[in-house]
Protein backbone atom coordinates (compact mmCIF):
# COMPACT_ATOMS: atom_id res chain seq x y z
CA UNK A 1 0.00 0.00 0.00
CA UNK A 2 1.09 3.18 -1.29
CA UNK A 3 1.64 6.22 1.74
CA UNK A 4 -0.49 8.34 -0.96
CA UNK A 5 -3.16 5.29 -0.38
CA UNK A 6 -3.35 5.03 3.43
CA UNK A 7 -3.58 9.09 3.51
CA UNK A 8 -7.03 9.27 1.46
CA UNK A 9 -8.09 6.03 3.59
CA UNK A 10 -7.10 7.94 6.43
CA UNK A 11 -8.71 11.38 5.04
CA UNK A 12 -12.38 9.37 4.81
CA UNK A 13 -11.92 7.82 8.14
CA UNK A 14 -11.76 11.26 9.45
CA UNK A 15 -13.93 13.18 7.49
CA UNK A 16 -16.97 11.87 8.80
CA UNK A 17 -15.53 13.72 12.05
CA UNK A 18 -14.18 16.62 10.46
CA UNK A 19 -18.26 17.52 9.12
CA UNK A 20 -19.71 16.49 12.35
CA UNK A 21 -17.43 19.44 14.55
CA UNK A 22 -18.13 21.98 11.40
CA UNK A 23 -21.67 21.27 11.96
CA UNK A 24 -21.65 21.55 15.81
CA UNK A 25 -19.51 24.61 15.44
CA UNK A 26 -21.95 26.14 12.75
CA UNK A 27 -25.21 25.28 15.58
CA UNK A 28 -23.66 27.04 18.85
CA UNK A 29 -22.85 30.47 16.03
CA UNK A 30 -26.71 30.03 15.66
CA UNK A 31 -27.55 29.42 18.62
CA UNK A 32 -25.65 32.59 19.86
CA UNK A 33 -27.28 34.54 17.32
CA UNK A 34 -30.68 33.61 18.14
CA UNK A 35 -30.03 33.68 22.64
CA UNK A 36 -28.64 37.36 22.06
CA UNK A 37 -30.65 38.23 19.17
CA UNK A 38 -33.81 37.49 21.29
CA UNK A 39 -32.64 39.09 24.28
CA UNK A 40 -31.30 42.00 23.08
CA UNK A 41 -33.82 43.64 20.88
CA UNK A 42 -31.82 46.11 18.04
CA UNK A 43 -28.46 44.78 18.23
CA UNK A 44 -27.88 43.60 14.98
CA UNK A 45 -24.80 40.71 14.71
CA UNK A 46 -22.64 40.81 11.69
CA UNK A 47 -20.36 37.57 13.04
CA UNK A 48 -20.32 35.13 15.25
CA UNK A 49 -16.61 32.41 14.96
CA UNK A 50 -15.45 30.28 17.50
CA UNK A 51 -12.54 32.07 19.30
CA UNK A 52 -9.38 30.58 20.29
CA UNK A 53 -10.04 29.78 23.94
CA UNK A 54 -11.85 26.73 24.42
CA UNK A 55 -15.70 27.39 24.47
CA UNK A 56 -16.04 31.01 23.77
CA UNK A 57 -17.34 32.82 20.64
CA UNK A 58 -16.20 36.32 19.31
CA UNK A 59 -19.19 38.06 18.51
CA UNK A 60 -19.03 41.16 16.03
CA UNK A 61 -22.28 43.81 16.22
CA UNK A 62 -23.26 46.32 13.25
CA UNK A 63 -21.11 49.39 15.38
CA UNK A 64 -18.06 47.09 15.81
CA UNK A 65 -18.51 46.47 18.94
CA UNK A 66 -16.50 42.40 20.12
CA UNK A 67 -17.73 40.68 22.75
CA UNK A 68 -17.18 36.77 24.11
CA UNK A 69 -20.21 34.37 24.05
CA UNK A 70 -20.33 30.98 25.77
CA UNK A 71 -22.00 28.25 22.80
CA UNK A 72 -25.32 28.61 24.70
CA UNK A 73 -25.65 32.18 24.31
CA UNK A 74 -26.13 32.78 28.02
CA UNK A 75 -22.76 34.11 29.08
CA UNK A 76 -21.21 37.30 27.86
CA UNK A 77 -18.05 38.51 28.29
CA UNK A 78 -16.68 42.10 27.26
CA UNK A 79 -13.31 43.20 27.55
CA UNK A 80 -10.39 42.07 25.15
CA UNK A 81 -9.07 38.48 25.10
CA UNK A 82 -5.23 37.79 25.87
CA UNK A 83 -3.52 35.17 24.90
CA UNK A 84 0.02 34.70 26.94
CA UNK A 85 2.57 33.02 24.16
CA UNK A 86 6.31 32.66 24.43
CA UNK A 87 6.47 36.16 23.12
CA UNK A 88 4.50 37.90 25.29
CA UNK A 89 1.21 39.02 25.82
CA UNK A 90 -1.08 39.07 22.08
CA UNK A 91 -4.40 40.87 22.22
CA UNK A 92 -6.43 38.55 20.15
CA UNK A 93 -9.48 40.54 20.12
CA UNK A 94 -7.48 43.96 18.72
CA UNK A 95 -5.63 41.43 16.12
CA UNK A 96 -9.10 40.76 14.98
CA UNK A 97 -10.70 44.77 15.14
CA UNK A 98 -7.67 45.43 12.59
CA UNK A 99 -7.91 42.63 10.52
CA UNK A 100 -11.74 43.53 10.11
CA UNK A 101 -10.82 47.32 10.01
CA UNK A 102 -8.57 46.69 6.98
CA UNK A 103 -11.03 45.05 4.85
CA UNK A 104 -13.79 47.45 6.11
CA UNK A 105 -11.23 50.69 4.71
CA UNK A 106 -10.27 48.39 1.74
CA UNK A 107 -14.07 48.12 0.56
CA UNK A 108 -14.75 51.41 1.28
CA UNK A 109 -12.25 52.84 -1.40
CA UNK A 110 -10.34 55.73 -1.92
CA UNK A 111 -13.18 57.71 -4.09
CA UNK A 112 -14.51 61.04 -2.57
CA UNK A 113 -11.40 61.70 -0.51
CA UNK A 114 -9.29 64.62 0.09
CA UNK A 115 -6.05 63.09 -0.35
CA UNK A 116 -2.49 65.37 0.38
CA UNK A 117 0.38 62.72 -1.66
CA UNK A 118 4.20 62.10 -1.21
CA UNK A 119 6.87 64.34 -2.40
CA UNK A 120 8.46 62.12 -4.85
CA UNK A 121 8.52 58.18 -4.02
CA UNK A 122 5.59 57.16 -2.14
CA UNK A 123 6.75 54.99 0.99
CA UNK A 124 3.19 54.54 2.90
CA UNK A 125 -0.07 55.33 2.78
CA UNK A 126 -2.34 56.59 6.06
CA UNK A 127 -5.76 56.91 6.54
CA UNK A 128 -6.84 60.24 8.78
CA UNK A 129 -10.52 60.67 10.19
CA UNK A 130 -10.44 64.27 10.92
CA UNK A 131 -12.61 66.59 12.07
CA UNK A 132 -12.12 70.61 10.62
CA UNK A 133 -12.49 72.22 13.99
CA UNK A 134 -10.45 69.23 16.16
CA UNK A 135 -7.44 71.40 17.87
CA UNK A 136 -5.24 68.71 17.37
CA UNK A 137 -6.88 67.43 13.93
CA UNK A 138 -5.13 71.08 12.90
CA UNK A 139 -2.12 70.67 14.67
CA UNK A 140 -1.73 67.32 12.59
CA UNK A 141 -2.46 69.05 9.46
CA UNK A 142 -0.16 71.78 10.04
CA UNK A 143 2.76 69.16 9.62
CA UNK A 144 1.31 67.95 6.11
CA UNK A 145 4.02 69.35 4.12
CA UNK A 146 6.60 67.26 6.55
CA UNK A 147 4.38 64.05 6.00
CA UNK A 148 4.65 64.45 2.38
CA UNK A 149 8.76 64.57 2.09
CA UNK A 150 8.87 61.94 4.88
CA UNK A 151 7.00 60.01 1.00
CA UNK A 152 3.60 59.53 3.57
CA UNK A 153 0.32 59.95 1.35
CA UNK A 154 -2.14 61.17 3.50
CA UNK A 155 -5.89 60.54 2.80
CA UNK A 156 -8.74 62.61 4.49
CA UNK A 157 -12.02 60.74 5.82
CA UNK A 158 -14.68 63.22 7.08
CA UNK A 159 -15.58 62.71 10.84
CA UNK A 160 -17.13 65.76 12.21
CA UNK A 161 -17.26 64.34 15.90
CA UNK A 162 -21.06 66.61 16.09
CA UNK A 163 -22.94 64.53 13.30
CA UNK A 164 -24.72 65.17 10.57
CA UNK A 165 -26.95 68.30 10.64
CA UNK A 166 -24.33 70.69 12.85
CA UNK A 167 -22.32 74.04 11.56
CA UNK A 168 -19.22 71.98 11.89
CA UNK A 169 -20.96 68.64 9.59
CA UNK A 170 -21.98 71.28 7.32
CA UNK A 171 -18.67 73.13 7.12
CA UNK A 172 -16.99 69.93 6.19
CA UNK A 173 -19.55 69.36 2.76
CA UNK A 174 -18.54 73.27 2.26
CA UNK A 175 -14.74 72.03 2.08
CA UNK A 176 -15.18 68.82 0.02
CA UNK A 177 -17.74 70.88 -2.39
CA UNK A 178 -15.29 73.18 -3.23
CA UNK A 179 -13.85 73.69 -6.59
CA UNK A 180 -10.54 73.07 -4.85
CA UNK A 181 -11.30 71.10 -1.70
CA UNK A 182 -7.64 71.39 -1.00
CA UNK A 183 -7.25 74.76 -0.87
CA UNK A 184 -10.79 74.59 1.31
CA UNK A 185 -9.28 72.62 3.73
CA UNK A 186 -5.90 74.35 3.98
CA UNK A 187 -8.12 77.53 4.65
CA UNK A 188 -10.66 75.65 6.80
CA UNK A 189 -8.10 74.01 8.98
CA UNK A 190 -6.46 77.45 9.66
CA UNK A 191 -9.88 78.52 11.13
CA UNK A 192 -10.57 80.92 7.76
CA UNK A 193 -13.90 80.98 6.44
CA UNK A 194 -14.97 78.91 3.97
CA UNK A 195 -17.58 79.69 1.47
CA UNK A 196 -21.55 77.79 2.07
CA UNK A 197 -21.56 75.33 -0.55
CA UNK A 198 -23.61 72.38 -1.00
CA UNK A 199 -23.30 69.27 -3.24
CA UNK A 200 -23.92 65.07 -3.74
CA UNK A 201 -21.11 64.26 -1.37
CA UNK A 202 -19.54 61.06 0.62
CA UNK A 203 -18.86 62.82 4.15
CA UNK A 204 -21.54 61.25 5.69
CA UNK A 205 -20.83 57.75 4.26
CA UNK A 206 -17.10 58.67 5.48
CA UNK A 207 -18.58 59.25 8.96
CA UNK A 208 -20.22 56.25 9.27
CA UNK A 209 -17.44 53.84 8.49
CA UNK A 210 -15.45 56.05 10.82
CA UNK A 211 -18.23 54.35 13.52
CA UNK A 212 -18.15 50.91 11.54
CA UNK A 213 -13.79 51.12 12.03
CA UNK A 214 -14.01 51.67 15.52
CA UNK A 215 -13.58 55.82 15.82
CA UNK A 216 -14.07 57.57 18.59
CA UNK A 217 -12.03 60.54 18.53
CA UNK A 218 -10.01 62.79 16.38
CA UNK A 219 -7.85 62.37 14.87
CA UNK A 220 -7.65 59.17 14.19
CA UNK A 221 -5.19 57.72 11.89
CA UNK A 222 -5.77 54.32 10.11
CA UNK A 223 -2.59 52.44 8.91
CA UNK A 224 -2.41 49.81 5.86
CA UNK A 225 -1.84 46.96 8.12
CA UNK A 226 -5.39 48.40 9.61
CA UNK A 227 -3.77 48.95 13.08
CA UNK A 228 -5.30 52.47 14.34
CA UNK A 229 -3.64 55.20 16.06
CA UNK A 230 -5.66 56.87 18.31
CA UNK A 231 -4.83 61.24 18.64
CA UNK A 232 -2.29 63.05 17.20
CA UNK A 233 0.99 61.99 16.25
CA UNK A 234 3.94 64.10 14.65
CA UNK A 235 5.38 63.17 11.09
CA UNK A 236 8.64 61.98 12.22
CA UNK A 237 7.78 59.64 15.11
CA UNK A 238 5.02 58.22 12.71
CA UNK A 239 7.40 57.90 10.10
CA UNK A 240 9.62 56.30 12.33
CA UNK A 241 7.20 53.80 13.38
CA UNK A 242 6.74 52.93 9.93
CA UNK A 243 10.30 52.21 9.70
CA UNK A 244 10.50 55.26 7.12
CA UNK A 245 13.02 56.67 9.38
């Protein structure tokens, strides 16, 4: 008998087993979907996966919100999951918010934004959810110029931290309605005036993935990897982190 033989008699031996903990797996997720679902009226569930530790659940809501569910859906458990490895201490639960906040950003697309690009080569790319009249959303754009030599392409996702329908929402539209929405945001972020204008515009779809992503401040920078840094940062210690420097 052949060793290519015995491992596809060995393969059917076990797949019988294989199905059978797919398909238990596949009844607690629904299970856990329908416990919470039923309990907690509104909260809508985008995931439910079994999580590394032995009988627990990540659970992913609509806002991005992670929780822990036992397979019967009657324990919950919030807070972030560790994991202690030779290495350290790994944060399972943030390994999976930027895994999910990549693809969320990578989906979303780099249409409608206000984007400030690299002098020359371009060596990374960062996402910034801003907000026009953040203090330190300004003091970050004031060292645009130094992102761009650092060869740091900066995009520019609307998140006015007051929502839709407030002077500063509205002020926002104004900048990315402009004929140059550059120029509108150089001015705006400077605390000029910029002129009322109105037009079909993304900010408020920009907003809301800033909510779907996991922002709750400003600014709020978004690297490729997905990892999120949270406040403002200067060029060169970013940079550096990036190994650009």
């Amino acid at each position: 008998m052949t060793y290519q033989t015995l491992f596809y008699r060995m393969l059917l031996l076990l797949l019988p087993l294989l199905l059978a903990g797919q398909a238990q797996a596949g009844e607690a997720e629904q299970t856990i979907r329908d416990s919470i679902t039923e309990r907690v009226p509104g909260l809508t569930i985008t995931g439910v996966r079994e999580a590394p530790a032995d009988g627990l659940y990540e659970v992913v809501t609509s806002s991005g919100e992670v929780f822990y569910a036992t397979a019967g859906g009657e324990f919950l458990i919030t807070g972030d999951l560790l994991q202690l490895t030779g290495q350290g201490v790994a944060n399972i639960t943030e390994t999976g918010r930027t895994e999910r906040r990549a693809e969320a950003m990578a989906a979303f697309g780099e249409e409608g934004l206000i984007t400030y690009p690299a002098k020359g080569e371009q060596k990374a790319e960062i996402a910034v959810f801003t907000d026009i009249d953040c203090p330190y959303c300004r003091k970050l754009h004031d060292e645009m110029g130094r992102f761009n030599e650092l060869g740091i392409t900066v995009h520019y996702y609307g998140f006015p931290r007051s929502g839709p329908g407030t002077p500063s929402f509205a002020k926002y539209e104004s900048v990315w309605c402009a004929e140059d929405s550059r120029a509108a945001m150089d001015a705006a972020k400077q605390g000029r005036s910029v002129p009322s204008k109105s037009c079909d515009n993304p900010v408020r779809a920009q907003f809301e993935l800033g909510g779907q992503v996991g922002v709750t401040g400003t600014p709020a920078i978004v690297l490729e990897s997905g990892e999120m840094v949270r406040g403002y940062v200067p060029a060169d210690r970013l940079a550096e982190g990036l190994g650009l420097l």
